[in-house]
C-alpha atoms as a PDB file:
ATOM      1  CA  UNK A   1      56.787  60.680  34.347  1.00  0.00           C
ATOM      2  CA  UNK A   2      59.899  60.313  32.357  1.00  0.00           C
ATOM      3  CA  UNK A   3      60.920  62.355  29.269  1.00  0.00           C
ATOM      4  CA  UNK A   4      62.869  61.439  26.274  1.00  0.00           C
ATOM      5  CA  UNK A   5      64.249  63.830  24.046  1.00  0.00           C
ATOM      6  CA  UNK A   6      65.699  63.022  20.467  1.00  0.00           C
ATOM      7  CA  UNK A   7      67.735  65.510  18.900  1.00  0.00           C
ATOM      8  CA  UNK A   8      67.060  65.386  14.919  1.00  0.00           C
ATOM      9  CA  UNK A   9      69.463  66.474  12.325  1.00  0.00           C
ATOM     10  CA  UNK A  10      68.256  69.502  10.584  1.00  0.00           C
ATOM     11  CA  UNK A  11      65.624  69.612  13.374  1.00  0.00           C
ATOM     12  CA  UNK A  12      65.831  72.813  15.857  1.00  0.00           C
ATOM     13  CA  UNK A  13      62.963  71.015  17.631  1.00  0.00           C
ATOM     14  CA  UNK A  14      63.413  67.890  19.828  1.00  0.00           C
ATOM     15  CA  UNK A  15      61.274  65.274  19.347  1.00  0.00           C
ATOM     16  CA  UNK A  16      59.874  64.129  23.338  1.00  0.00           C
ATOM     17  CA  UNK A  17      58.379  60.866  23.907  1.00  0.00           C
ATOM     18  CA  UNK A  18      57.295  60.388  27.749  1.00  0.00           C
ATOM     19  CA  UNK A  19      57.345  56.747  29.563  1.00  0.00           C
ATOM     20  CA  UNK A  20      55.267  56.513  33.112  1.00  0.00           C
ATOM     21  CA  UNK A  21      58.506  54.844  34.676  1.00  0.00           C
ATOM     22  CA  UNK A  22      61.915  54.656  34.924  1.00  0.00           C
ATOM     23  CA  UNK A  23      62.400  51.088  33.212  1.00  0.00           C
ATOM     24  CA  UNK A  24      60.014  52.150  30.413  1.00  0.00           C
ATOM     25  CA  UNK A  25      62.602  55.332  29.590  1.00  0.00           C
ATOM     26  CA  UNK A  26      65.615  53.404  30.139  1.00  0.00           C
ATOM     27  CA  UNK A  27      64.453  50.557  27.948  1.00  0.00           C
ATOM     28  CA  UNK A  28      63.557  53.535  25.086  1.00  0.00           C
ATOM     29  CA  UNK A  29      67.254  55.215  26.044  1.00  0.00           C
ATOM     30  CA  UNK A  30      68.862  52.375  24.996  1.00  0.00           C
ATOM     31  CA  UNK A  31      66.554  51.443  22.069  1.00  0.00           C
ATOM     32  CA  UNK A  32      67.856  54.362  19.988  1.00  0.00           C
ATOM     33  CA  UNK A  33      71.020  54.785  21.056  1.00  0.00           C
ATOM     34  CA  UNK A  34      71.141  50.707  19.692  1.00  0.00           C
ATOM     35  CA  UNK A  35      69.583  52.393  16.535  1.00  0.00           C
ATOM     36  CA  UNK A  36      72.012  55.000  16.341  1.00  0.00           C
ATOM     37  CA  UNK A  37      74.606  52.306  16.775  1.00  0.00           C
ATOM     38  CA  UNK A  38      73.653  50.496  13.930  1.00  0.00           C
ATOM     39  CA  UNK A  39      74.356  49.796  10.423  1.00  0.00           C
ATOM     40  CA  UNK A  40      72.108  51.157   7.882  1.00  0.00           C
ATOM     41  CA  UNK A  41      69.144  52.927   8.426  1.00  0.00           C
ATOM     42  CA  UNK A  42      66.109  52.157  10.492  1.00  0.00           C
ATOM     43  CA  UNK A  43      62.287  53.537  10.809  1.00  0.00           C
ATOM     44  CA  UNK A  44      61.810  53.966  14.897  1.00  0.00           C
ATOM     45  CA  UNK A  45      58.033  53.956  15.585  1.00  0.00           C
ATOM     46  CA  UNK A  46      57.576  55.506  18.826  1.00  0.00           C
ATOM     47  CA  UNK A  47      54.527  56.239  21.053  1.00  0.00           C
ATOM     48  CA  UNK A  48      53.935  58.570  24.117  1.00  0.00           C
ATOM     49  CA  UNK A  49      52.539  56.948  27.296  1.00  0.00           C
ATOM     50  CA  UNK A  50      51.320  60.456  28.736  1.00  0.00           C
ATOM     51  CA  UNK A  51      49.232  61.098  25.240  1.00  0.00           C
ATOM     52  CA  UNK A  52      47.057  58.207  24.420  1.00  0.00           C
ATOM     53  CA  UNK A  53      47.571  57.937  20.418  1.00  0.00           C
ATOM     54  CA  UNK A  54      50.345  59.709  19.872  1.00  0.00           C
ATOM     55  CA  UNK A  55      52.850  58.205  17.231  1.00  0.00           C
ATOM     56  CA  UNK A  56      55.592  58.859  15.311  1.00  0.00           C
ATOM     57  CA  UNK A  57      58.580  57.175  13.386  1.00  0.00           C
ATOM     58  CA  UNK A  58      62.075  58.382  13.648  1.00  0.00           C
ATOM     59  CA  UNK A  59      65.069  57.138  10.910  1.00  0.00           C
ATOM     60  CA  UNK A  60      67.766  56.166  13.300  1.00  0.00           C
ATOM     61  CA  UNK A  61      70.165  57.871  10.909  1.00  0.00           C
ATOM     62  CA  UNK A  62      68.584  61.016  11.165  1.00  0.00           C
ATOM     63  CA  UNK A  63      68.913  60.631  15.410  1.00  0.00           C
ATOM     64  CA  UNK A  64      72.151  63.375  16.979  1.00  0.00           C
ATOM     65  CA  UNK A  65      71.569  62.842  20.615  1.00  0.00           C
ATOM     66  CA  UNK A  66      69.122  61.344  22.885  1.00  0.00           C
ATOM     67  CA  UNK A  67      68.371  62.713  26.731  1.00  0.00           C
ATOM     68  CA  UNK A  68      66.322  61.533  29.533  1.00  0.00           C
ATOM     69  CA  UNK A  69      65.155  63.179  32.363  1.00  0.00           C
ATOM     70  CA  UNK A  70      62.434  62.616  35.429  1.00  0.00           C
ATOM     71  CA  UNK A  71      59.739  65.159  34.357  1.00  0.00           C
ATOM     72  CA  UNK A  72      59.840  67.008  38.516  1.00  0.00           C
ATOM     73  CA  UNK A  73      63.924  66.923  38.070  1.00  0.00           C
ATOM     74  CA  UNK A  74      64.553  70.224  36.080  1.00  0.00           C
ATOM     75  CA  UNK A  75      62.188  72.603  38.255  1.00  0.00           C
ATOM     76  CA  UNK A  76      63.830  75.798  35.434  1.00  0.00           C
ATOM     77  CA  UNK A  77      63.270  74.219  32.434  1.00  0.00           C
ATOM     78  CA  UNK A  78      67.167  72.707  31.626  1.00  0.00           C
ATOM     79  CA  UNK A  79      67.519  69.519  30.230  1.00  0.00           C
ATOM     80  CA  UNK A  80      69.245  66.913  32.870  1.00  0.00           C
ATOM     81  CA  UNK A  81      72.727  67.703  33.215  1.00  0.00           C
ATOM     82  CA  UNK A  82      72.983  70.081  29.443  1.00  0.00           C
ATOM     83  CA  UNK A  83      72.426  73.730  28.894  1.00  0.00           C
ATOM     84  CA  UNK A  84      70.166  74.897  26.428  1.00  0.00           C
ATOM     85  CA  UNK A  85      70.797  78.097  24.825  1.00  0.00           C
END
């Protein structure tokens, strides 16, 4: 299982999406960092493989950062290669 996290401005609280493979997260990855990319803004609807029905829709303006990490990589709780404080 893959996680994806997307930072929110004005957000303390990342918003995760999981994929069940590697492809599935890199194709997301590069999704909304296209969206971020972008001119203008953008509604994002997302959905989690690991929860069956869950949804939500993200304004690609509103997007700081996105992360992705294997789910069994960060054994203490860090995010893949970042610090949390």
């Amino acid at each position: 299982m893959f996680t994806i996290e997307i930072n929110l401005r004005s957000n303390p609280v990342p918003v995760i999406i999981m994929r069940k493979d590697q492809e599935g997260a890199d194709q997301l990855y590069h999704t909304l960092v296209q969206a971020m990319q972008g001119e203008g803004e953008k509604v994002l609807h997302l959905t989690c493989e690991k929860q069956e029905g869950r949804r939500v829709a993200v304004l690609s303006a509103e997007i700081l950062a996105v992360q992705v990490s294997s789910k069994t990589s960060s054994p203490t709780g860090m995010g893949a290669g970042f610090v949390r404080n």
